[in-house]
C-alpha atoms as a PDB file:
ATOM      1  CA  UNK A   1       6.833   6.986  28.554  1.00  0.00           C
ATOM      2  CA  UNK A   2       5.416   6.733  25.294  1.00  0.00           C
ATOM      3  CA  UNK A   3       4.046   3.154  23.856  1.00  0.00           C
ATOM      4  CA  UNK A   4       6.628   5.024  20.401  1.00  0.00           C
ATOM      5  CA  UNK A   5       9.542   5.099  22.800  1.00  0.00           C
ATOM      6  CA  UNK A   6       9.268   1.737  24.414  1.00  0.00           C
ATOM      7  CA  UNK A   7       8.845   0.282  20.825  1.00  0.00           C
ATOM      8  CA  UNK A   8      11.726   2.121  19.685  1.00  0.00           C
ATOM      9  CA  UNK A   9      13.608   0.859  22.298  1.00  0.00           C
ATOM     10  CA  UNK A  10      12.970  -2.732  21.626  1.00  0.00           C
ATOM     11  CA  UNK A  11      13.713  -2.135  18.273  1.00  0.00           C
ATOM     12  CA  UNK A  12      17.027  -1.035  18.921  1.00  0.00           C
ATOM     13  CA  UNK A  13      17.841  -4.020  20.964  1.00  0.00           C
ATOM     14  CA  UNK A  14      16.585  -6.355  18.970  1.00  0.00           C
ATOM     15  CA  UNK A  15      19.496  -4.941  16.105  1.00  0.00           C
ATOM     16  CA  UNK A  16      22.589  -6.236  15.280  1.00  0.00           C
ATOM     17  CA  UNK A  17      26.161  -4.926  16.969  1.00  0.00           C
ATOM     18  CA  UNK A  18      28.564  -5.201  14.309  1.00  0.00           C
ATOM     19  CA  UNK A  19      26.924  -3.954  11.455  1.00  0.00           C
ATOM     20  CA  UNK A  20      26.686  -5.368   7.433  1.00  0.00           C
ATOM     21  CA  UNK A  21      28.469  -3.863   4.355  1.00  0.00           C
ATOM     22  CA  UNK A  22      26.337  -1.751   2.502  1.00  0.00           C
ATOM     23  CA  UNK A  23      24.984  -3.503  -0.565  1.00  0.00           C
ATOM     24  CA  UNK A  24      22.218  -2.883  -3.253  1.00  0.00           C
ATOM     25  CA  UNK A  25      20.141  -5.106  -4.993  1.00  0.00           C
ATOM     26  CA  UNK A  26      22.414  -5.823  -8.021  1.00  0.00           C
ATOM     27  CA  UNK A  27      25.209  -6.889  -6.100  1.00  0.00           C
ATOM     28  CA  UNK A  28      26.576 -10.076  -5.845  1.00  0.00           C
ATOM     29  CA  UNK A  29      27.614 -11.381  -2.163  1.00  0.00           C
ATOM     30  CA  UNK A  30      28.447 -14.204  -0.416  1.00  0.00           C
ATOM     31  CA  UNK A  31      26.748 -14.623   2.730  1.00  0.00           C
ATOM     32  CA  UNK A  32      28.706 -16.764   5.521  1.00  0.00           C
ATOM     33  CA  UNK A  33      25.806 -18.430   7.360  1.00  0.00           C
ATOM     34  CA  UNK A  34      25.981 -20.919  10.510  1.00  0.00           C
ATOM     35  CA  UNK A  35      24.575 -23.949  10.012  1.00  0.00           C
ATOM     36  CA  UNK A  36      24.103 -26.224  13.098  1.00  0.00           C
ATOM     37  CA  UNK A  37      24.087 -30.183  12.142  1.00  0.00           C
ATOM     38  CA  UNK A  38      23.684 -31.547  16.143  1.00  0.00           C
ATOM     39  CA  UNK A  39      25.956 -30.592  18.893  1.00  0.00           C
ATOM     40  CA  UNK A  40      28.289 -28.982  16.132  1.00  0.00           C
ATOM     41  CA  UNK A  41      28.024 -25.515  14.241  1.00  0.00           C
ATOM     42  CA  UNK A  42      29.768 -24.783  10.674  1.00  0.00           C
ATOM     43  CA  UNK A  43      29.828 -21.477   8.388  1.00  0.00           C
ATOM     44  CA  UNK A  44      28.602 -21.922   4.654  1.00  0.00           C
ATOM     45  CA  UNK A  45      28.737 -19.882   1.960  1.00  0.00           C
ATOM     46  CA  UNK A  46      25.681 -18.340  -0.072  1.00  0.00           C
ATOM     47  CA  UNK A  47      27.010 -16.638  -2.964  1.00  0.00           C
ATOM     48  CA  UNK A  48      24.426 -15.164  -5.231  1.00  0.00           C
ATOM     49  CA  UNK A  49      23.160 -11.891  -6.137  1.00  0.00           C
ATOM     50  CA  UNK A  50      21.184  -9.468  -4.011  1.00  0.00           C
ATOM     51  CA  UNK A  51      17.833  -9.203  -5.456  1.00  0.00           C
ATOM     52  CA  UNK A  52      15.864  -7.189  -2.998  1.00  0.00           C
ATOM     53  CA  UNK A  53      16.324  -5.385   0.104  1.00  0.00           C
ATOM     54  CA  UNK A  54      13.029  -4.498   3.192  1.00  0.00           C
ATOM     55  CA  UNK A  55      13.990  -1.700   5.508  1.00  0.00           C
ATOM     56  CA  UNK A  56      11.989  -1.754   8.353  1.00  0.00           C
ATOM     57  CA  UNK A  57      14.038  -1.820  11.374  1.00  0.00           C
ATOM     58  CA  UNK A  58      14.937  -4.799  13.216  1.00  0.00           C
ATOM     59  CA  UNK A  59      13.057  -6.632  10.694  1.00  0.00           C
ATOM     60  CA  UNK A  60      14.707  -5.690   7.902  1.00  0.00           C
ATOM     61  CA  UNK A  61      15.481  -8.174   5.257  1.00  0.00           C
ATOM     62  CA  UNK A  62      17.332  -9.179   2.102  1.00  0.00           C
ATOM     63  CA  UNK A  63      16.882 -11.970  -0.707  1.00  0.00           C
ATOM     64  CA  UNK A  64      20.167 -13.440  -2.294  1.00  0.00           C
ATOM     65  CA  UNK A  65      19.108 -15.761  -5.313  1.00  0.00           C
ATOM     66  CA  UNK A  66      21.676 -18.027  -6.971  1.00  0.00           C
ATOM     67  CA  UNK A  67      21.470 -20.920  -9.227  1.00  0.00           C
ATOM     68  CA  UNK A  68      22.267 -24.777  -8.118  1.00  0.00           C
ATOM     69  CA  UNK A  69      22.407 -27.297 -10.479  1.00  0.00           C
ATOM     70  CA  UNK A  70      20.236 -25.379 -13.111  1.00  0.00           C
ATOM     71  CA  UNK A  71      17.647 -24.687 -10.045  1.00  0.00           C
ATOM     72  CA  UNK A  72      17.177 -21.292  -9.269  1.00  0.00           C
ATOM     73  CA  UNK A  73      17.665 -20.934  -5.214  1.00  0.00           C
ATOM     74  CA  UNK A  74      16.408 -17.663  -3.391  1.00  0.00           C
ATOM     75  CA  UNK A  75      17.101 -17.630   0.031  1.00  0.00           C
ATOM     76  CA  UNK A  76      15.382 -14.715   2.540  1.00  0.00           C
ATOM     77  CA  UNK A  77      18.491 -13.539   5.095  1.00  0.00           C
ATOM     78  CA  UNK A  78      16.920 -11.152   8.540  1.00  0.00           C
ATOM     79  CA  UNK A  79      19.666  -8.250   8.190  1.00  0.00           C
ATOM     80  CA  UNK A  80      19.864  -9.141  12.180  1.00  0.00           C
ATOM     81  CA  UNK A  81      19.784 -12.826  12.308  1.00  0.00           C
ATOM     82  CA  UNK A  82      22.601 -14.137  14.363  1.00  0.00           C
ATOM     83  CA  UNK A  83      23.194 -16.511  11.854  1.00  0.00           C
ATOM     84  CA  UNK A  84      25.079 -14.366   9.687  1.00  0.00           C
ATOM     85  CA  UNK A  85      28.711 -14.291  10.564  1.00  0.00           C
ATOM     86  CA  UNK A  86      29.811 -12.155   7.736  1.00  0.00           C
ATOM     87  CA  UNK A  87      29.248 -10.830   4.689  1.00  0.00           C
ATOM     88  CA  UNK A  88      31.185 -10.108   1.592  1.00  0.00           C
ATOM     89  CA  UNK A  89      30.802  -8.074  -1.171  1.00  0.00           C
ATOM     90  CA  UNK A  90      31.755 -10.108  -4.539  1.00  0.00           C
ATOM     91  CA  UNK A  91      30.940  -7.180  -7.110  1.00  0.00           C
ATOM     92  CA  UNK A  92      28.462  -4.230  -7.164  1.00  0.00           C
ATOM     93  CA  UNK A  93      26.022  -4.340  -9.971  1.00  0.00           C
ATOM     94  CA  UNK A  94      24.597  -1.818 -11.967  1.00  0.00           C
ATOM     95  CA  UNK A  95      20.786  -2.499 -12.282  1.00  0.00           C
ATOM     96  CA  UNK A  96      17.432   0.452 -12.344  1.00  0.00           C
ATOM     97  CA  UNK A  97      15.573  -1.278 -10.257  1.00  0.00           C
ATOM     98  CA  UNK A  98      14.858  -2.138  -6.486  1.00  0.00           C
ATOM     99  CA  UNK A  99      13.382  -5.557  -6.922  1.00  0.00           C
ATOM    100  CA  UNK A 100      15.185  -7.493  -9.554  1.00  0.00           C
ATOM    101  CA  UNK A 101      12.576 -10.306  -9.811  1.00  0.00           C
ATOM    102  CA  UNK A 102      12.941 -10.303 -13.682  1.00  0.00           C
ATOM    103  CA  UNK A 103      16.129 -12.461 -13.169  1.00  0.00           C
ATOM    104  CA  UNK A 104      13.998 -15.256 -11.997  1.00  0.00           C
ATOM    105  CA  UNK A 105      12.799 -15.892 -15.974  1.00  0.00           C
ATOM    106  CA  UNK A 106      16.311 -15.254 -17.159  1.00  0.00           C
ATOM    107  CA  UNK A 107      19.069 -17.742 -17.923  1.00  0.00           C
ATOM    108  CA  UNK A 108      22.467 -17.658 -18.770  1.00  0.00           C
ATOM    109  CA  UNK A 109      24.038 -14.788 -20.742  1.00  0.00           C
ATOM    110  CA  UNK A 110      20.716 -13.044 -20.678  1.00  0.00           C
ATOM    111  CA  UNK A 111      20.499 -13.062 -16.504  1.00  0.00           C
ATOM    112  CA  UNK A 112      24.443 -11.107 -16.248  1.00  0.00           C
ATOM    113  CA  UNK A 113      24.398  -7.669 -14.512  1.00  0.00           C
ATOM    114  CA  UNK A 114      26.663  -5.058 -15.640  1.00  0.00           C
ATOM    115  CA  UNK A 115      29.310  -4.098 -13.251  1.00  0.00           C
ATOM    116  CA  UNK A 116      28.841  -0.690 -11.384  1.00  0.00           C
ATOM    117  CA  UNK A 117      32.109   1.850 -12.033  1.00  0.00           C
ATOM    118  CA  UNK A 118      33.911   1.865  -8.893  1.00  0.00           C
ATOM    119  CA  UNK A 119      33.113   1.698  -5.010  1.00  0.00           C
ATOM    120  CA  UNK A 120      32.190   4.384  -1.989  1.00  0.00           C
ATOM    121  CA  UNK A 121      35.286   3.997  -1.124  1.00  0.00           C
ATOM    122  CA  UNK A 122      36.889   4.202  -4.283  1.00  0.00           C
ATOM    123  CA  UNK A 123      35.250   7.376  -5.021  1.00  0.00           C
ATOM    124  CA  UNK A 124      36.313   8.924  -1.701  1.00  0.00           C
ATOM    125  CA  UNK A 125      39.984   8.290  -1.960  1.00  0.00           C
ATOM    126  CA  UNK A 126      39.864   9.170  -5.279  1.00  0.00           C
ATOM    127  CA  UNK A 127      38.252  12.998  -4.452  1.00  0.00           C
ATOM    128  CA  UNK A 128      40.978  12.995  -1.694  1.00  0.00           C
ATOM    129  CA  UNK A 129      43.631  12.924  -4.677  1.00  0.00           C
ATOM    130  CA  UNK A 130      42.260  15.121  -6.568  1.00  0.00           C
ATOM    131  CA  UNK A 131      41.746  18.192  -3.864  1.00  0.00           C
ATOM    132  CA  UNK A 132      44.532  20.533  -4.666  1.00  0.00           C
ATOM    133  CA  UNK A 133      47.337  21.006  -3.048  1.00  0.00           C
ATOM    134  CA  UNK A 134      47.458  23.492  -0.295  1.00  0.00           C
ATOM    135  CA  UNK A 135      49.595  26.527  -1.311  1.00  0.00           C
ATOM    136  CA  UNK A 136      53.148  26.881   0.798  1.00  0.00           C
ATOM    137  CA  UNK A 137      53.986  30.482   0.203  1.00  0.00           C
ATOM    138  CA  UNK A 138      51.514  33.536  -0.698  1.00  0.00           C
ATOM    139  CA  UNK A 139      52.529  35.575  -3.302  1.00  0.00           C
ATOM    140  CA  UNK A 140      55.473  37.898  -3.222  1.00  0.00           C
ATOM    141  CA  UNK A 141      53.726  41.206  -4.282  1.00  0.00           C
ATOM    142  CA  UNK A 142      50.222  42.028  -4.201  1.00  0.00           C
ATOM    143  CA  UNK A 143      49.964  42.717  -8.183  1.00  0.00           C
ATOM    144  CA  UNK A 144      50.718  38.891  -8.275  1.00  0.00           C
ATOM    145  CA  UNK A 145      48.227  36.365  -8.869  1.00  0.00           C
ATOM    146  CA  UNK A 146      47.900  33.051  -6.717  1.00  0.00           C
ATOM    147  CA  UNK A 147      48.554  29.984  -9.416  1.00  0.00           C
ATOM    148  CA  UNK A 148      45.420  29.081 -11.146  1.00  0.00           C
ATOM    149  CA  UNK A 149      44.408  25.540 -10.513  1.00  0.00           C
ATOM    150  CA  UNK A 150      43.912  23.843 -13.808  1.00  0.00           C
ATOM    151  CA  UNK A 151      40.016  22.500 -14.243  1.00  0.00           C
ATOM    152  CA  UNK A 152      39.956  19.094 -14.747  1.00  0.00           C
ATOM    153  CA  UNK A 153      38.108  18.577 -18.418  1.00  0.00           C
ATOM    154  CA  UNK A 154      34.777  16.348 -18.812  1.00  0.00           C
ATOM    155  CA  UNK A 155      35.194  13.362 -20.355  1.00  0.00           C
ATOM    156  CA  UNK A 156      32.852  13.447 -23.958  1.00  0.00           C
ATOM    157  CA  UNK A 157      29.878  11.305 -23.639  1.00  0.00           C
ATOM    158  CA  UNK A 158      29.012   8.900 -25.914  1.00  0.00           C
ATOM    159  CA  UNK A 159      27.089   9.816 -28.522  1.00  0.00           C
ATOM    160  CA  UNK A 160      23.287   7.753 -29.060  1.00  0.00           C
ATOM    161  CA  UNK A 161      22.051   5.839 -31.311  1.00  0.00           C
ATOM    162  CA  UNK A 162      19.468   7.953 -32.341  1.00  0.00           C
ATOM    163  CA  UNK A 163      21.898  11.029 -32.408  1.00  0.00           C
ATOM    164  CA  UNK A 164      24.407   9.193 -34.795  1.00  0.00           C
ATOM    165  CA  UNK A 165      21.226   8.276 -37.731  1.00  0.00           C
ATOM    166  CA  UNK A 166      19.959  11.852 -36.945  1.00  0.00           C
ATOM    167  CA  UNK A 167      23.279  13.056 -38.172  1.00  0.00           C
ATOM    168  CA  UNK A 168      23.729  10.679 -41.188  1.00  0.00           C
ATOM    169  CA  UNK A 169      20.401  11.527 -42.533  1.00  0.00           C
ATOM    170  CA  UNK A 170      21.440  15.194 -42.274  1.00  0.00           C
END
């Protein structure tokens, strides 16, 4: 055997069962981590937003950052920790980048993240409405056509800026 395979296959056990929601950085969450205080164990929330995600197998990671008391807080979860019961996703975010670090100089207003348009799952139940309609009966003679299946128009896009001035100086 292979020194690839056996460290494959320590990989693999070292993952988690039950597997996460898929999140992006840009998304807010709230993490349900166990705390143990003693003999006793307790789930708290982490609610922040997802500012970075490291795939590398079993030791993949991802940073939630929030802010406490007007004190930024960025807390490291293992994607395979044990100590994550659950997590949920609060709203997905609409951001460019993969590390979002330039929220840690940003405050207030100027640290929101605009809201991504719908979910995966959304977007899959909403294809499923959309697919036509299966035809019940063929047509009754062969000069006849099969109903035509009306094309769903683009919405316009907005027009730019720079589009808008290009046209007024015109």
């Amino acid at each position: 055997m292979s020194a690839h395979r056996i460290l494959e296959s320590i990989d693999k056990s070292q993952r988690r069962q039950a597997n996460l929601p898929e999140f992006r950085p840009g998304d807010s969450i709230k993490v349900w981590a166990k705390i143990r205080e003693g003999e006793k164990t307790r789930l708290q929330a982490f609610e922040g937003v997802c500012i970075r995600r490291v795939s590398k197998g079993s030791r993949s990671t991802f940073t939630v950052r929030k802010i406490s008391y007007g004190v930024g807080v960025e807390r490291i979860f293992p994607d395979n920790s044990p100590n994550i019961d659950k997590i949920e996703i609060m709203s997905r975010g609409r951001v460019h980048q993969a590390k979002l670090y330039y929220l840690r100089d940003l405050s207030g207003k100027a640290a929101r993240i605009k809201e991504r348009e719908g979910t995966a799952e959304e977007h899959r139940s909403e294809v499923a409405a959309e697919a036509p309609p299966a035809v019940a009966a063929a047509p009754a003679a062969e000069g006849e056509a099969a109903p035509a299946v009306e094309a769903k128009a683009k919405p316009k896009r907005k027009e730019r800026k720079k589009d808008k001035k290009d046209k007024k100086t015109a």
